[in-house]
Structure formats: C-alpha cells, structure tokens
PDB file of N, CA and C in Angstrom:
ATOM      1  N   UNK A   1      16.686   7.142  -0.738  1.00  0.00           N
ATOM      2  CA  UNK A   1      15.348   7.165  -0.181  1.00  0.00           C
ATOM      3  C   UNK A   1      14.335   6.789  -1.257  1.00  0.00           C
ATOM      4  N   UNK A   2      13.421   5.514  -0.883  1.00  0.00           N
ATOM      5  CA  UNK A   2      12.609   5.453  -1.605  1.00  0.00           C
ATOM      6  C   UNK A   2      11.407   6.551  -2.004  1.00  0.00           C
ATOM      7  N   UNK A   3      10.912   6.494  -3.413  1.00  0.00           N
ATOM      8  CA  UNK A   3       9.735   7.277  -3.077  1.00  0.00           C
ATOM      9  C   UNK A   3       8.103   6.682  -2.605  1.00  0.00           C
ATOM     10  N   UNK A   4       8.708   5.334  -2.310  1.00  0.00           N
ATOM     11  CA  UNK A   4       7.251   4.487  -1.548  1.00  0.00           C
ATOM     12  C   UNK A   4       7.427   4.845  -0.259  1.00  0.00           C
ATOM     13  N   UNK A   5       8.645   5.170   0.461  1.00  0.00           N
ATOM     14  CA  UNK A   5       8.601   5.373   1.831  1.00  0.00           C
ATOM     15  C   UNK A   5       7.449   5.715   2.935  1.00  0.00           C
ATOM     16  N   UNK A   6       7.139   6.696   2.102  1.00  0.00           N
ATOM     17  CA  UNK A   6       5.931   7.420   3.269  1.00  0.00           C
ATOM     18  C   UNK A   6       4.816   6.755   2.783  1.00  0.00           C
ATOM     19  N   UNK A   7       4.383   6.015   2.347  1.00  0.00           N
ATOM     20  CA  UNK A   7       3.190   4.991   1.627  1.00  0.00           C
ATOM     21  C   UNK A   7       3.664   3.674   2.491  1.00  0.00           C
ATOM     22  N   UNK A   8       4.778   3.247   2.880  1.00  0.00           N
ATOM     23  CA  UNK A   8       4.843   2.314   3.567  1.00  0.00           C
ATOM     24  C   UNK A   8       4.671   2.214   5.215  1.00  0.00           C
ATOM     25  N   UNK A   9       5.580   3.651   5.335  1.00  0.00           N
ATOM     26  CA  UNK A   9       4.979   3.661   7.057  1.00  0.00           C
ATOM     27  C   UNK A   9       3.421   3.965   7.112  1.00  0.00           C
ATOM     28  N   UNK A  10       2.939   4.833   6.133  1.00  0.00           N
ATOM     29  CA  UNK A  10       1.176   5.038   6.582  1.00  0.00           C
ATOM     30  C   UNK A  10       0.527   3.191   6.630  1.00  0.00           C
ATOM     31  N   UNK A  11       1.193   2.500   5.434  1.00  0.00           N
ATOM     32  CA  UNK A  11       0.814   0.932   5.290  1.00  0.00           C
ATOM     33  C   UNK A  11       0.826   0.333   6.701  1.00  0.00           C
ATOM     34  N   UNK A  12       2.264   0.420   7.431  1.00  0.00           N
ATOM     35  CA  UNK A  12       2.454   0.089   8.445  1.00  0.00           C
ATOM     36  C   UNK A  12       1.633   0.456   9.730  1.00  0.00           C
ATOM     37  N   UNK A  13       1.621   1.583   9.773  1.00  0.00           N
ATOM     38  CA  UNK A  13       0.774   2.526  10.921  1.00  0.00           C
ATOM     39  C   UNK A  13      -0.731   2.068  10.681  1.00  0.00           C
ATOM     40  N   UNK A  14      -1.676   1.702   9.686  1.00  0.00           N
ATOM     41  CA  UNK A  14      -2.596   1.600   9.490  1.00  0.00           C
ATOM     42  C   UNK A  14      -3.073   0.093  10.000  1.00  0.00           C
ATOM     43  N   UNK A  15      -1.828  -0.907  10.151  1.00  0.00           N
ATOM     44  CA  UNK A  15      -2.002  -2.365  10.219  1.00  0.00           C
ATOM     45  C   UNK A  15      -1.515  -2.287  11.915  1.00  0.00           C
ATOM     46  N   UNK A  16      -2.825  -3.085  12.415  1.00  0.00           N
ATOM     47  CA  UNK A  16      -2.085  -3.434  13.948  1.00  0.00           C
ATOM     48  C   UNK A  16      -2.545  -5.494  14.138  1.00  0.00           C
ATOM     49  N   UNK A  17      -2.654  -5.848  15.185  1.00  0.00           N
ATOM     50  CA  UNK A  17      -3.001  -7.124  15.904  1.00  0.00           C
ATOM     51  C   UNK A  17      -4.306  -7.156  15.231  1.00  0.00           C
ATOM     52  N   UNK A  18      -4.802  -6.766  14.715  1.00  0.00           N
ATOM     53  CA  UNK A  18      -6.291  -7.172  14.402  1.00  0.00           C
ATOM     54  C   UNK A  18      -6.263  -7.394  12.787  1.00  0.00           C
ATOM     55  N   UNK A  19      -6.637  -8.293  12.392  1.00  0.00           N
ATOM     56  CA  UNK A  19      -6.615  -8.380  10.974  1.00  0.00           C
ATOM     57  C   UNK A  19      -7.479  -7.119  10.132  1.00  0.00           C
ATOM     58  N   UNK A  20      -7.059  -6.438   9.004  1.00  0.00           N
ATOM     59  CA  UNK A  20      -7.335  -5.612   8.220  1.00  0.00           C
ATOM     60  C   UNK A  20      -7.610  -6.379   7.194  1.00  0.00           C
ATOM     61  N   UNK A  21      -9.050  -6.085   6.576  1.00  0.00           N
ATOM     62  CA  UNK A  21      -8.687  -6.154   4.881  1.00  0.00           C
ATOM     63  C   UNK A  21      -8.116  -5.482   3.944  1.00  0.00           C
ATOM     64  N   UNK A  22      -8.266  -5.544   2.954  1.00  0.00           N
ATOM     65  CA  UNK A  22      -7.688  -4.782   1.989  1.00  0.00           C
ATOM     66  C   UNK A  22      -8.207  -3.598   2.012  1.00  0.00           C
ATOM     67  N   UNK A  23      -9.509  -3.106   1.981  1.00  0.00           N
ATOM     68  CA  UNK A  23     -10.459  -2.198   1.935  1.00  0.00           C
ATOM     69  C   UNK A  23     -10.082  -1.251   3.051  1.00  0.00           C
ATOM     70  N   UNK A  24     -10.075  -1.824   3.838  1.00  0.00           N
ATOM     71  CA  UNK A  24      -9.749  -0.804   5.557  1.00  0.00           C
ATOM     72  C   UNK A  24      -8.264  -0.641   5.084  1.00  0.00           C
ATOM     73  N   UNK A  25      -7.654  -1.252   5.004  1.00  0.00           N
ATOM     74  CA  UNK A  25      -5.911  -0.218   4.641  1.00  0.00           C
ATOM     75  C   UNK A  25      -5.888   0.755   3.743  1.00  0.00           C
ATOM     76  N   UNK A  26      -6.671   0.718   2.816  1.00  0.00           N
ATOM     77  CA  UNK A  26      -6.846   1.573   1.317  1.00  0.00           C
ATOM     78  C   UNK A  26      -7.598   2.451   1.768  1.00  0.00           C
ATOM     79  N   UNK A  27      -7.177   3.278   2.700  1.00  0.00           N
ATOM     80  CA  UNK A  27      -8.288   4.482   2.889  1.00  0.00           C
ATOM     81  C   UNK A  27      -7.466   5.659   3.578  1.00  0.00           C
ATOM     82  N   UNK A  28      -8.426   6.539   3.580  1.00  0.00           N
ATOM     83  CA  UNK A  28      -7.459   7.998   4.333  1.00  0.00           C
ATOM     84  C   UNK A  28      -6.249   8.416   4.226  1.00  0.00           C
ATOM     85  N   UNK A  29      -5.181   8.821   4.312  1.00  0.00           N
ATOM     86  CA  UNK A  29      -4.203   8.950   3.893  1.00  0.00           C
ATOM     87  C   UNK A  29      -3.635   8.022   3.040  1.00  0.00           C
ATOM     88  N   UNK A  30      -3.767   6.660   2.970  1.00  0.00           N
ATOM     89  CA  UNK A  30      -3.223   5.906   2.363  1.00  0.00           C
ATOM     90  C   UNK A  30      -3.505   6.013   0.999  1.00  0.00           C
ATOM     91  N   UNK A  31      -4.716   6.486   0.915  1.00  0.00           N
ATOM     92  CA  UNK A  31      -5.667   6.320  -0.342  1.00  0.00           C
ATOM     93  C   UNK A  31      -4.668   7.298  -1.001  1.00  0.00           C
ATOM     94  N   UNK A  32      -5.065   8.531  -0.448  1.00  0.00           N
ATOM     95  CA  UNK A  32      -4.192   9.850  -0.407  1.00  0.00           C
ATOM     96  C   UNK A  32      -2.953   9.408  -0.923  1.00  0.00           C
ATOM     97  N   UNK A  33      -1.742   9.159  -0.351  1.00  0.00           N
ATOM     98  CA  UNK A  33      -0.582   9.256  -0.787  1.00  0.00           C
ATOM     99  C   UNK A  33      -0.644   8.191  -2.232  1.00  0.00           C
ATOM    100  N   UNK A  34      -1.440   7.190  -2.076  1.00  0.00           N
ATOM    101  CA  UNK A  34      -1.523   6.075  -3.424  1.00  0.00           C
ATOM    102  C   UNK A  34      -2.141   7.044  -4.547  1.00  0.00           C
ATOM    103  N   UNK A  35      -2.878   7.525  -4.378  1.00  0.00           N
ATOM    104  CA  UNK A  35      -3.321   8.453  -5.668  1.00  0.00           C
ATOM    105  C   UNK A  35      -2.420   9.475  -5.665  1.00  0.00           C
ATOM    106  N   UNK A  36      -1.548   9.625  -5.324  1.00  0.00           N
ATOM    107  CA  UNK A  36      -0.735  11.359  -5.763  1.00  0.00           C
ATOM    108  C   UNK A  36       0.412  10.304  -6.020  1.00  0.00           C
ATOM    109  N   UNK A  37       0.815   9.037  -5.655  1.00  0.00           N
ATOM    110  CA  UNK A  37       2.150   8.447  -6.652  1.00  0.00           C
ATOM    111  C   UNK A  37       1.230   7.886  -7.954  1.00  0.00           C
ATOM    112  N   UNK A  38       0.241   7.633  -8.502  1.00  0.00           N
ATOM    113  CA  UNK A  38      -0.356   6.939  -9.272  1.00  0.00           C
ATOM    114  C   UNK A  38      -0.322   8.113 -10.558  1.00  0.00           C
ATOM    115  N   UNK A  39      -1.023   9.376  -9.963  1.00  0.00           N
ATOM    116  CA  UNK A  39      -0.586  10.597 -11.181  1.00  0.00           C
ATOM    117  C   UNK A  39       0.344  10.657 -11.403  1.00  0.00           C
ATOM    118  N   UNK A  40       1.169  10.668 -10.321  1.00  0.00           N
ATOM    119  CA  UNK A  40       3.069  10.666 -10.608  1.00  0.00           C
ATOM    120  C   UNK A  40       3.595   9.960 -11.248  1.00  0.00           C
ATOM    121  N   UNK A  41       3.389   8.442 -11.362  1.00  0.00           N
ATOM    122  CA  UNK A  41       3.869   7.413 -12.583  1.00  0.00           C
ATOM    123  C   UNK A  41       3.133   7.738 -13.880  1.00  0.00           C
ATOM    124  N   UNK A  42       1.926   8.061 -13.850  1.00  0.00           N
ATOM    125  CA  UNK A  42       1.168   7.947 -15.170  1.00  0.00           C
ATOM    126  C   UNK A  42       1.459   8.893 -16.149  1.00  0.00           C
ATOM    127  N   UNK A  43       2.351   8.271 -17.263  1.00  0.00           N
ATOM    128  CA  UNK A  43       3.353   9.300 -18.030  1.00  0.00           C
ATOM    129  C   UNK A  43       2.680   8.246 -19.524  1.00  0.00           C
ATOM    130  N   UNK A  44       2.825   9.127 -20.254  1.00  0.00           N
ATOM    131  CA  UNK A  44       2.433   8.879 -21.516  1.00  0.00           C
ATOM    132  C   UNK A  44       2.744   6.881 -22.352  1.00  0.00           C
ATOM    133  N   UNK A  45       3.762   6.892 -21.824  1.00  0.00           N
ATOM    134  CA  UNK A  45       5.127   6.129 -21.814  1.00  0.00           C
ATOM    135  C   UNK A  45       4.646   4.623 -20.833  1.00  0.00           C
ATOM    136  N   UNK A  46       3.783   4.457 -20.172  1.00  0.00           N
ATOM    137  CA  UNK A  46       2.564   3.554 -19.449  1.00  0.00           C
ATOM    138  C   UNK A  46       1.411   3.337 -20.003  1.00  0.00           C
ATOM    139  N   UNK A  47       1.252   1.917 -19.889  1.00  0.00           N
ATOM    140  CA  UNK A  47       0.466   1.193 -21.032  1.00  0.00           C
ATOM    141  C   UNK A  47      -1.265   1.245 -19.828  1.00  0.00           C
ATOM    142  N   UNK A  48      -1.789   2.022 -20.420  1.00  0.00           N
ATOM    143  CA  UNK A  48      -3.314   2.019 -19.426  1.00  0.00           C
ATOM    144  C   UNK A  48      -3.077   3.456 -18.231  1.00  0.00           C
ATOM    145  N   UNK A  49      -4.056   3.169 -17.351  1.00  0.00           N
ATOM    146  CA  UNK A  49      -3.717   4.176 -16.280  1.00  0.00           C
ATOM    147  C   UNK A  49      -3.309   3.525 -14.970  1.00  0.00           C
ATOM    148  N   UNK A  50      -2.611   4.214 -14.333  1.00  0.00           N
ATOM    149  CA  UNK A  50      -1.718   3.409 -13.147  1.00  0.00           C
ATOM    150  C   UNK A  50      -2.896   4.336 -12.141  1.00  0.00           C
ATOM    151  N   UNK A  51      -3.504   3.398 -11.565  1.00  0.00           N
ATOM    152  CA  UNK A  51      -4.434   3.503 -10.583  1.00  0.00           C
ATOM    153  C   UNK A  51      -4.004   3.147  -8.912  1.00  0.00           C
ATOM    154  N   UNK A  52      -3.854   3.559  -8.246  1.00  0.00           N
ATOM    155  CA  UNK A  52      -3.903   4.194  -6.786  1.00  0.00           C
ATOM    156  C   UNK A  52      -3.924   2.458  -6.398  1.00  0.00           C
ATOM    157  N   UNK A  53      -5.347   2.036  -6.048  1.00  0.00           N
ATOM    158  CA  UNK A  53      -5.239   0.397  -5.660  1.00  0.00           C
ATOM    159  C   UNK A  53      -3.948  -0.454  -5.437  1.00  0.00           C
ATOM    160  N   UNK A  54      -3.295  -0.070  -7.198  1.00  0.00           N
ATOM    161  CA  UNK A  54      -2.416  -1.314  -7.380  1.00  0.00           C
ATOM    162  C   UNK A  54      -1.392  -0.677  -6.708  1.00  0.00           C
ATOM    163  N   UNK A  55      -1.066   0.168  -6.345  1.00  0.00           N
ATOM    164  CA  UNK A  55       0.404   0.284  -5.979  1.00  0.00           C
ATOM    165  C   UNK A  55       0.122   0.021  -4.694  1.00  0.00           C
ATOM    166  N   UNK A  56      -1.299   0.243  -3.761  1.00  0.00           N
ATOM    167  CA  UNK A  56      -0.874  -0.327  -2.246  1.00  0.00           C
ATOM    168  C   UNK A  56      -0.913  -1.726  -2.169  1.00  0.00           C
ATOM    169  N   UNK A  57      -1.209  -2.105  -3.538  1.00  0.00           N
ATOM    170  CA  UNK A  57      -1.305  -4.320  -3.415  1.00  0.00           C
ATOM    171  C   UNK A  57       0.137  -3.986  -3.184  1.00  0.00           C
ATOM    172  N   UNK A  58       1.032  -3.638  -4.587  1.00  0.00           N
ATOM    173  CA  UNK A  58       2.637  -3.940  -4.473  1.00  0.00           C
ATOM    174  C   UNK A  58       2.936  -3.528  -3.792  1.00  0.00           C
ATOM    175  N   UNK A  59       2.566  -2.576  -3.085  1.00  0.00           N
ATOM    176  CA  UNK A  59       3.204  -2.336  -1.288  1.00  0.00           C
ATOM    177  C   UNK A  59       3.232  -3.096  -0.416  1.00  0.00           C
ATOM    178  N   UNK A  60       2.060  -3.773  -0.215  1.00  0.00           N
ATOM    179  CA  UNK A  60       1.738  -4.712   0.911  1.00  0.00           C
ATOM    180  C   UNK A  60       2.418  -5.790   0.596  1.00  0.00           C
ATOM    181  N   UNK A  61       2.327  -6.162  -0.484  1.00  0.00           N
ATOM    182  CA  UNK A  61       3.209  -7.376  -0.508  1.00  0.00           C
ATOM    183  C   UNK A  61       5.077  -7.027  -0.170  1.00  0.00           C
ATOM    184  N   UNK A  62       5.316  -6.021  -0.841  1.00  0.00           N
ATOM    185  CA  UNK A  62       6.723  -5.161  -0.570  1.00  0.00           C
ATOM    186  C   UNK A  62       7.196  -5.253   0.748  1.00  0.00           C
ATOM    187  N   UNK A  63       6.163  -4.939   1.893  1.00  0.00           N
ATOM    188  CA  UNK A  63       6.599  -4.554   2.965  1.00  0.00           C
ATOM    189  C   UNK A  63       6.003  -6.154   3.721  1.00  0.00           C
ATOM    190  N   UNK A  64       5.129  -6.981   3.441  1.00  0.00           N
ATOM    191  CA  UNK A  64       5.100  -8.219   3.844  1.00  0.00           C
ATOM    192  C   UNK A  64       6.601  -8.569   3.525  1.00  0.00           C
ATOM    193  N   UNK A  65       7.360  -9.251   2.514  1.00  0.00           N
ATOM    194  CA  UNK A  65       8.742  -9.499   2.114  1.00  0.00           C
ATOM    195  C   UNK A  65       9.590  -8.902   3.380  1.00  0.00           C
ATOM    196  N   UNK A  66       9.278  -7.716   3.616  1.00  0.00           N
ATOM    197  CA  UNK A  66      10.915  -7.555   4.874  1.00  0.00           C
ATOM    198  C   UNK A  66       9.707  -7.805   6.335  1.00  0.00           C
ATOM    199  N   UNK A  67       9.258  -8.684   6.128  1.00  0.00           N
ATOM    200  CA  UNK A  67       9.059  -9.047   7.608  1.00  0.00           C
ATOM    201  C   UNK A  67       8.102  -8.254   8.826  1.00  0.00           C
ATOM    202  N   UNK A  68       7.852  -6.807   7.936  1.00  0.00           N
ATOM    203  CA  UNK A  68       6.628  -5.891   8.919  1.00  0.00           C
ATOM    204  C   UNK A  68       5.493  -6.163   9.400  1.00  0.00           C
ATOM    205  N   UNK A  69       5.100  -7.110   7.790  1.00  0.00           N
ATOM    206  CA  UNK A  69       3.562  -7.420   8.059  1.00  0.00           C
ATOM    207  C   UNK A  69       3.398  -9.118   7.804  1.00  0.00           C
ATOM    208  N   UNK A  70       2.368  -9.274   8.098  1.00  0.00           N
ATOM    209  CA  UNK A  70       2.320 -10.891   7.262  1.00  0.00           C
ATOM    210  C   UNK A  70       0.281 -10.628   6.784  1.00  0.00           C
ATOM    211  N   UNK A  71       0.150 -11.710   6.358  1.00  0.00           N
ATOM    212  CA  UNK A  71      -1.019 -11.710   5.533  1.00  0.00           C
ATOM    213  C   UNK A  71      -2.029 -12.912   6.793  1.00  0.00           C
ATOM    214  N   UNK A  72      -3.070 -12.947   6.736  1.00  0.00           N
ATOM    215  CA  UNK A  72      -3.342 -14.230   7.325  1.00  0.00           C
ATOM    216  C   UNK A  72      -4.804 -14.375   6.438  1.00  0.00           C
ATOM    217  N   UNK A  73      -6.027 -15.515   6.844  1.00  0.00           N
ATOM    218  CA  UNK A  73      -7.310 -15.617   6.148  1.00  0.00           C
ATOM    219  C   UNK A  73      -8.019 -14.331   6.263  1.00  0.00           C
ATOM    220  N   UNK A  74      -7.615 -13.395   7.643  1.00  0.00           N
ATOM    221  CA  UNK A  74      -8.893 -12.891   7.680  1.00  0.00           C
ATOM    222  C   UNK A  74      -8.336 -11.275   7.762  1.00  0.00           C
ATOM    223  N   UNK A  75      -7.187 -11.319   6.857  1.00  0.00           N
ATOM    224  CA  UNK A  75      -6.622  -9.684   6.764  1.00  0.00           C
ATOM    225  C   UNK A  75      -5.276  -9.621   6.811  1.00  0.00           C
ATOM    226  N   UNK A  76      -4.194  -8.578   7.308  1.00  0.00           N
ATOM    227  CA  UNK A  76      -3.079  -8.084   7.629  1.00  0.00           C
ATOM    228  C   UNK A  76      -3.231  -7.852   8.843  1.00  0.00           C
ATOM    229  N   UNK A  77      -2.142  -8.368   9.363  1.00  0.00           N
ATOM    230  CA  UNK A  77      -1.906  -8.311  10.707  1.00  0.00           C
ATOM    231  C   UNK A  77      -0.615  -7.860  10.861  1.00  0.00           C
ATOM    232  N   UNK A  78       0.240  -7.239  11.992  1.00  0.00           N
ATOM    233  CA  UNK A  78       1.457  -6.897  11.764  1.00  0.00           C
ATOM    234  C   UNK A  78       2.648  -8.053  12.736  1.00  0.00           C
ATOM    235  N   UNK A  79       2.944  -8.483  11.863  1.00  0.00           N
ATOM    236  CA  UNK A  79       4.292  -9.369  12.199  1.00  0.00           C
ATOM    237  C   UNK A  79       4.788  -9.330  13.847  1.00  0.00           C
TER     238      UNK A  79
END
C-alpha cells in the first residue's frame, strides 16, 4: 500500500467533467493530507523544505500516467 493512496483518491474525488485548476484541487482535504505527508518527508536528510504544493503536482501527474485523469488547456478533467 502506497502511502500517496489516500492523497490520490481525494485527487481523484476532487476532479470531475469540468476542468479544475490547479488551485481548486489544492484545497480542503487535499491541502490537508499534502501538508501532513510534506512534515512526514521533511527529515533532516532533505535538501530545503518539502512543501505540501509539490507533492500534489507529483500526484497529478502520477495519477494522470495510469489513465484517471488527463490534463487539458483549461484544467483536469477526469479521463
């Protein structure tokens, strides 16, 4: 079991037929679970601070790759 799991279905659940930006996915729980893995990586041993944001970019793109979501001009839309 990954530990992105539950960061990916909220990713998922948050994206429908209507394009999302980045901004509207990065919020409410999502925000939530991205900041409590972001303290969780940030170990001495990490170069800077691992900030919440970046891990829902590498998500979205993560979960774009198996086919859930796709990207389009005007947001995330779900596959």
């Amino acid at each position: 079991m990954s530990k992105f799991q539950k960061l990916d279905a909220l990713i998922v659940a948050s994206i429908d037929a209507t394009p999302k930006k980045f901004a509207a996915v990065n919020t409410g729980a999502v925000r939530e679970e991205s900041e409590r893995l972001a303290r969780e990586e940030c170990r001495p041993t990490t170069f800077g601070e691992v900030v919440g944001w970046r891990i829902v970019d590498r998500r979205l793109q993560a979960v774009r790759k198996t086919g859930k979501i796709r990207s389009t001009s005007k947001g995330w839309v779900r596959a």
